[in-house]
Every structure is written in structure tokens, then in C-alpha cells.
Protein backbone atom coordinates (compact mmCIF):
# COMPACT_ATOMS: atom_id res chain seq x y z
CA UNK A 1 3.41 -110.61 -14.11
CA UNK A 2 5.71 -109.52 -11.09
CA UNK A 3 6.74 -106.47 -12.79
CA UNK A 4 3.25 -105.14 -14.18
CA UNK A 5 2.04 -105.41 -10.04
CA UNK A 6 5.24 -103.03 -10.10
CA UNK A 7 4.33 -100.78 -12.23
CA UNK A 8 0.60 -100.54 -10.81
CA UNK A 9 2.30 -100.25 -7.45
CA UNK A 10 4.26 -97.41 -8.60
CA UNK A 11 1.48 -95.82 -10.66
CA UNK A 12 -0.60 -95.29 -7.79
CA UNK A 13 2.15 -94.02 -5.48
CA UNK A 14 2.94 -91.12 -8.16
CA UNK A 15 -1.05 -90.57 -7.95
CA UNK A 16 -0.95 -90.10 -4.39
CA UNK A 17 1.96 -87.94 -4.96
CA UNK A 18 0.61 -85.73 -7.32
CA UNK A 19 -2.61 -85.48 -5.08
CA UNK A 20 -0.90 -84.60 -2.49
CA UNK A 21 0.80 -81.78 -4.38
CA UNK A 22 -2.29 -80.41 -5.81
CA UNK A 23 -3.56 -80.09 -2.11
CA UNK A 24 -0.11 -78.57 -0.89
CA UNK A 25 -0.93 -75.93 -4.22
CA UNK A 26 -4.05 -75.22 -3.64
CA UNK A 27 -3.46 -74.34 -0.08
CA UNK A 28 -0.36 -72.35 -0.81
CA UNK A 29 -2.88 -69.99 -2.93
CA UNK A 30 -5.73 -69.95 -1.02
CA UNK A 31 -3.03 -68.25 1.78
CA UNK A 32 -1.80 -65.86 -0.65
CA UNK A 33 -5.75 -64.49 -1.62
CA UNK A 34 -5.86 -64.01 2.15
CA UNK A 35 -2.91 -62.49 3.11
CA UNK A 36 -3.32 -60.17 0.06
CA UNK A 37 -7.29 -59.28 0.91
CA UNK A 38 -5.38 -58.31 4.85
CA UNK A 39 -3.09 -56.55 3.59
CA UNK A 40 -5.02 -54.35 1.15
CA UNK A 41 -7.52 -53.38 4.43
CA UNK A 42 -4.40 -52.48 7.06
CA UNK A 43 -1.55 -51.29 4.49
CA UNK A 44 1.72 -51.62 6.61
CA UNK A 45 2.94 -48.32 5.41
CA UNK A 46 -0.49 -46.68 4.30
CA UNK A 47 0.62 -43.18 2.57
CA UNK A 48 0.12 -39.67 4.91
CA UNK A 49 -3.06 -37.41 4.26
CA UNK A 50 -1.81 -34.19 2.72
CA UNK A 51 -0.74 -31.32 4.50
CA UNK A 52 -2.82 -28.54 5.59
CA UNK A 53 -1.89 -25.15 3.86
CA UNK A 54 -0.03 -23.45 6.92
CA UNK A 55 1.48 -20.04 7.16
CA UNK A 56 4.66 -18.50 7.81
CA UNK A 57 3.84 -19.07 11.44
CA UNK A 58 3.12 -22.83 11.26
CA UNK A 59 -0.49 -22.51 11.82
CA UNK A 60 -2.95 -23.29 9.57
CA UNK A 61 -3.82 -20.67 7.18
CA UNK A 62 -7.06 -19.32 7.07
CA UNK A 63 -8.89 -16.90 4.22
CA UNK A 64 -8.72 -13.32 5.91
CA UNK A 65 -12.30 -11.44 5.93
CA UNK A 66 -14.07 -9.13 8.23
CA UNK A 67 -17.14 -10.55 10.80
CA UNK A 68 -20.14 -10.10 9.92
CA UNK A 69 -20.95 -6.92 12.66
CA UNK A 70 -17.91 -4.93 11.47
CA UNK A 71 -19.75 -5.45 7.70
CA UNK A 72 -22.43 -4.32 9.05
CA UNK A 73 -20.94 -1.41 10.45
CA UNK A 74 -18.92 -0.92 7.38
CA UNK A 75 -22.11 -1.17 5.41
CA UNK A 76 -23.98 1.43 7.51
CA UNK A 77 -20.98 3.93 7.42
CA UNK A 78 -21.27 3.97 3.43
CA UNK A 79 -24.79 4.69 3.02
CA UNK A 80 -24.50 7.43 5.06
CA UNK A 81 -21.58 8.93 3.29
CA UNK A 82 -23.69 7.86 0.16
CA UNK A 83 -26.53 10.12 1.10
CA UNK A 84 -23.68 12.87 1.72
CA UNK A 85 -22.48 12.40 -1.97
CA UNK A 86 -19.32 11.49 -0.56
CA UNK A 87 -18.59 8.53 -3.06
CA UNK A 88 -15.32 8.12 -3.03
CA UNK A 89 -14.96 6.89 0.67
CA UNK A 90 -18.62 5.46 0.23
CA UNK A 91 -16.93 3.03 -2.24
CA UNK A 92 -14.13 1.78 -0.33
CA UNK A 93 -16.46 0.93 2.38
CA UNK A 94 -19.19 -0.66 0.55
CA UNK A 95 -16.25 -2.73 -1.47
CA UNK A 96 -15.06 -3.97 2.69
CA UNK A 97 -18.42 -4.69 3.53
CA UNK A 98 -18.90 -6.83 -0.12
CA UNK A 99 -15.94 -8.83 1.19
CA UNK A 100 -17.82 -10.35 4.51
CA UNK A 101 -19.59 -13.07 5.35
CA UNK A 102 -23.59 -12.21 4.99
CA UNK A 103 -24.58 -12.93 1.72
CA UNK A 104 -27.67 -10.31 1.73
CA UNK A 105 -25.28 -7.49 3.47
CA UNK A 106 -21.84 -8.17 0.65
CA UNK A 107 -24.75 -8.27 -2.35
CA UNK A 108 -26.35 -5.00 -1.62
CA UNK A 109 -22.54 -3.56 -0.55
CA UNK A 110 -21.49 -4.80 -4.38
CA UNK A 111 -24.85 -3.02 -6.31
CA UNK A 112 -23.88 0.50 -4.24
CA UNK A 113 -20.12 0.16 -5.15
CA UNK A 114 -21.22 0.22 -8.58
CA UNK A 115 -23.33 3.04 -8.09
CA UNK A 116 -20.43 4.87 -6.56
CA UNK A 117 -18.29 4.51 -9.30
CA UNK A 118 -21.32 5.60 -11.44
CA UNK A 119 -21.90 9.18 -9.25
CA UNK A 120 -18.07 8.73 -9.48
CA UNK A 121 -17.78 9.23 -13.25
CA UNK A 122 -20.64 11.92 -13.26
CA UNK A 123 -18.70 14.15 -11.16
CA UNK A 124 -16.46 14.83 -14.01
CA UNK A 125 -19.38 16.74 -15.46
CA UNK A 126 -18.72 20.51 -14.04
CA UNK A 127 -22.18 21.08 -11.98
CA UNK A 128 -22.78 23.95 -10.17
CA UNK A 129 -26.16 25.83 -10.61
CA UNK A 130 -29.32 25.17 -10.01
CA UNK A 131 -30.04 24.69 -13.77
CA UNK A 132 -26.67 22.86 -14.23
CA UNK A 133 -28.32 19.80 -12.37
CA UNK A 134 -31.23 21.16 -13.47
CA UNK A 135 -30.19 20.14 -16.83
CA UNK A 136 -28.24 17.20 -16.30
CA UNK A 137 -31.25 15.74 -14.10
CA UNK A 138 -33.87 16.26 -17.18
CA UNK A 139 -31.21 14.48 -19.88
CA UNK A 140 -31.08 11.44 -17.32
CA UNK A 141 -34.73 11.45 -17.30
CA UNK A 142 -35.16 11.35 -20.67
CA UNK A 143 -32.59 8.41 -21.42
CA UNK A 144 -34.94 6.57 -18.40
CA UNK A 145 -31.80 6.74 -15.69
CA UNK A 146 -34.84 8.25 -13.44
CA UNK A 147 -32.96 7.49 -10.03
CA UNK A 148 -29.61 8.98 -11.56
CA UNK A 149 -32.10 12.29 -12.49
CA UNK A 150 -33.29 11.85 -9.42
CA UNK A 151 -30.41 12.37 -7.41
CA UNK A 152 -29.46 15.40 -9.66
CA UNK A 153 -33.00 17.36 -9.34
CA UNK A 154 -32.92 16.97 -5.87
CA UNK A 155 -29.66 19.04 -5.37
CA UNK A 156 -31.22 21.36 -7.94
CA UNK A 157 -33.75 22.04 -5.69
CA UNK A 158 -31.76 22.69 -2.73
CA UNK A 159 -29.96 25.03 -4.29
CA UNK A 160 -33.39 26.47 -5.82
CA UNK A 161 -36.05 25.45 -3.63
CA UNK A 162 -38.74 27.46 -4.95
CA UNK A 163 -37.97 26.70 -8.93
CA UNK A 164 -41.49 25.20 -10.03
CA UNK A 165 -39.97 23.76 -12.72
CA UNK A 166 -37.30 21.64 -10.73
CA UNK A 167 -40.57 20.10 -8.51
CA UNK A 168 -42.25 19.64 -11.73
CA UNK A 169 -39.43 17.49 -13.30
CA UNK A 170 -39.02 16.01 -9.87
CA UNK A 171 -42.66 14.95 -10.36
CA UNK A 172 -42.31 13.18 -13.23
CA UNK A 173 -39.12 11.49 -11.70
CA UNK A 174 -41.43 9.94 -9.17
CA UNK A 175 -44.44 9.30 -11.13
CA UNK A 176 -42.04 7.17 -13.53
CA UNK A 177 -40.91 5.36 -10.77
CA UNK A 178 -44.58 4.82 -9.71
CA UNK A 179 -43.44 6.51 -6.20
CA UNK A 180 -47.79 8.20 -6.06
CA UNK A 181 -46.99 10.48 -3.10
CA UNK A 182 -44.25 12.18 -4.11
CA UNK A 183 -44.57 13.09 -7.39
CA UNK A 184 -47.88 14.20 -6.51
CA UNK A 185 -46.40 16.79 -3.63
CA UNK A 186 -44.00 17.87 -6.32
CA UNK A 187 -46.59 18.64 -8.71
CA UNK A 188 -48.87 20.58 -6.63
CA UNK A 189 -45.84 22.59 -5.52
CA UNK A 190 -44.89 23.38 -8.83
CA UNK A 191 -48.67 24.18 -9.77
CA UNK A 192 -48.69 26.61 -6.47
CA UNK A 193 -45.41 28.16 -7.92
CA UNK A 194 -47.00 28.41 -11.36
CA UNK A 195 -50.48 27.53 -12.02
CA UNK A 196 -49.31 26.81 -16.16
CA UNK A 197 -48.12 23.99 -14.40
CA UNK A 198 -51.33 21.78 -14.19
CA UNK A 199 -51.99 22.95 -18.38
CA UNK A 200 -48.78 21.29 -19.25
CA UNK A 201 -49.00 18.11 -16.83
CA UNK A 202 -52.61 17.51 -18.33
CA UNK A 203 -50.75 16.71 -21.65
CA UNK A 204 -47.90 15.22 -20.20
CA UNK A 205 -47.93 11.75 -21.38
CA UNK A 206 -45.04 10.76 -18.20
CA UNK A 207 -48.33 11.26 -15.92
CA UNK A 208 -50.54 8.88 -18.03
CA UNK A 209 -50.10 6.36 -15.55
CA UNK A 210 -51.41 8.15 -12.44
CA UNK A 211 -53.89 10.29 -14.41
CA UNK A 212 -56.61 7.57 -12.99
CA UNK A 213 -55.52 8.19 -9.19
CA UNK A 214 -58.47 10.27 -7.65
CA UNK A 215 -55.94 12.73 -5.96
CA UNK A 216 -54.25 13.80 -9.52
CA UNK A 217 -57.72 13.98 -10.94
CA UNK A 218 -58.46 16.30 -8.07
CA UNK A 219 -55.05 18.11 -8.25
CA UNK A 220 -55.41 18.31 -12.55
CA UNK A 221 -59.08 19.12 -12.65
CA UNK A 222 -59.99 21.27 -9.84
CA UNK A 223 -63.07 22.26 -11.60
CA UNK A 224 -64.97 19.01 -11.38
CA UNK A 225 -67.16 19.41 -8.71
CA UNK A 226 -67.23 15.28 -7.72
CA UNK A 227 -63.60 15.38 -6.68
């Protein structure tokens, strides 16, 4: 019986061994989760941020665009070489001023550099009378372009300023663009210049609209006493 006291002796040592192993393994991994949870929140060698974009210089490069009072100014300076059918140096300044930094300011810059390049194209058109723009103006108002007609009736009358017809077709420029005042200045001119004048606008179907308006019933029916 001596030996099997042996082998029980020796059975539980190799327990106790093993055990202690376990333990030893255990711990050994437990250490490793740690040490790779620290590591993953202070990397030893944690990678650079990128760059910033520099320049020849060095220095950081930065988008290049006028402030927003030079757009301003550039903005002003086109409308008024606009208004002086200069469109050609109108354009390059409205296209600076579409390039800065107030939203409102570059939008309205970007709608009159596309006029410009409208008037632009126009210009091939050889104008030079009265009637020439005379002409051209009434076309435009018939295809609906009434600020485009506009624009070309008013220089007809500048160079004609007493041409009833010109203040009559300036009239119906206005009244289409529901402007009341105007086109109802325009049309009493051109009735002073040639009474026919109120006849024709009394058919006109372009004056339907403000036909209603007590001052064109006045102006078109001067007769009726309750005006």
C-alpha cells in the first residue's frame, strides 16, 4: 500500500502544480489586456497630423479674394458704368465684386455680369437712329424681354425726345412691367404729342391691366364727367 500513498502523494503535488500554473497564466494575460488597453490610449509613436497647405513662402496658404468694402466699391463702380452703357468694363467689375465675401453683394454682381454680356452681344446689332432702337426696342417687347426694350426705347427717346410714338411704346414697356406711374406719364405724353394716341391705347390689349386704375380711366376717357 506504500506505493499507492505515493502515487496520491504525487498526484496532488502535480495538482498544486498545475494550479499554480493556471494562476501564473491567467495573470500573465490579464497584464497583457492592460498593457495593450494603455497603450492603445498614449501610442508611443502616435502618427503626425497632416500638413497645412503652405506656400512658396512657408506660410500657410490662404484662398486669395477681395474684402468685402473693396466689393462693395467694386460693385458700386459697375452699376454706374452700367447706367453709362459702358458694359464691357461694367463686366469685369461686377465679375471682381462676384468673387468677395458678401453673399447678397457677389449674387447681385453675378445676375448684372450676365446682363453685361447680354447688352454685350446686342451691341453687335448696328444701332444708331432714333427708329433703329426704336425698332429693336418694339421686337424685344414683343418677344416679352420688356427690360431689354426698355433699355433700347429709352435711348430712342433721347435721341428723339419728342417722338410720341417712342413714349407710347415706352408706355406699354412699363405698364407690362406693372411700373403704374410711368407708363402712365409716357402715355399722356404721347397723347399730348398726338391725340390718335389715346384711340389706339383704348384697344390696346398691353393696357388691359391698368385700364381699371382711375387715372388711365381719366387719361383714356376724358369725356366722362365722374373722373
Amino acid at each position: 500500500m506504500v506505493w499507492y500513498k505515493t502515487l496520491i502523494v504525487w498526484q496532488l503535488r502535480l495538482n498544486s502544480i498545475m494550479s499554480e500554473r493556471k494562476k501564473i497564466a491567467v495573470a500573465r494575460a490579464a497584464e497583457r489586456r492592460m498593457e495593450t488597453a494603455q497603450s492603445s490610449k498614449n501610442p508611443k509613436n502616435p502618427e503626425p497630423p497632416p500638413a497645412a497647405a503652405t506656400s512658396g513662402s512657408g506660410a500657410a496658404a490662404v484662398p486669395q479674394s477681395i474684402g468685402a468694402e473693396k466689393q462693395l466699391q467694386n460693385f458700386e463702380a459697375a452699376i454706374k458704368l452700367f447706367h453709362g452703357r459702358r458694359f464691357k468694363e461694367a463686366r469685369e467689375l461686377f465679375l471682381e465684386a462676384a468673387a468677395g465675401p458678401e453673399r447678397d453683394v457677389a449674387h447681385r454682381a453675378q445676375l448684372h455680369a450676365s446682363m453685361c454680356d447680354r447688352r454685350l452681344q446686342q451691341t453687335s446689332v448696328t444701332l444708331r437712329t432714333p427708329e433703329d432702337f426704336y425698332n429693336y426696342g418694339v421686337a424685344l417687347l414683343n418677344t416679352r424681354k420688356v427690360e431689354e426694350a426698355r433699355l433700347h426705347l429709352e435711348r430712342a427717346l433721347e435721341l428723339a425726345p419728342d417722338s410720341d410714338h417712342v413714349h407710347y411704346a415706352l408706355a406699354l414697356a412699363h405698364a407690362l412691367a406693372g411700373e403704374l406711374t410711368p407708363a402712365h406719364d409716357h402715355l399722356r405724353r404721347a397723347i399730348e404729342l398726338e391725340p390718335r394716341n389715346r384711340i389706339m391705347a383704348r384697344q390696346d390689349a398691353d393696357f388691359a391691366p391698368l385700364s381699371g386704375q382711375p387715372q388711365f380711366q381719366a387719361l383714356l376717357y376724358p369725356e366722362k364727367k365722374s373722373w
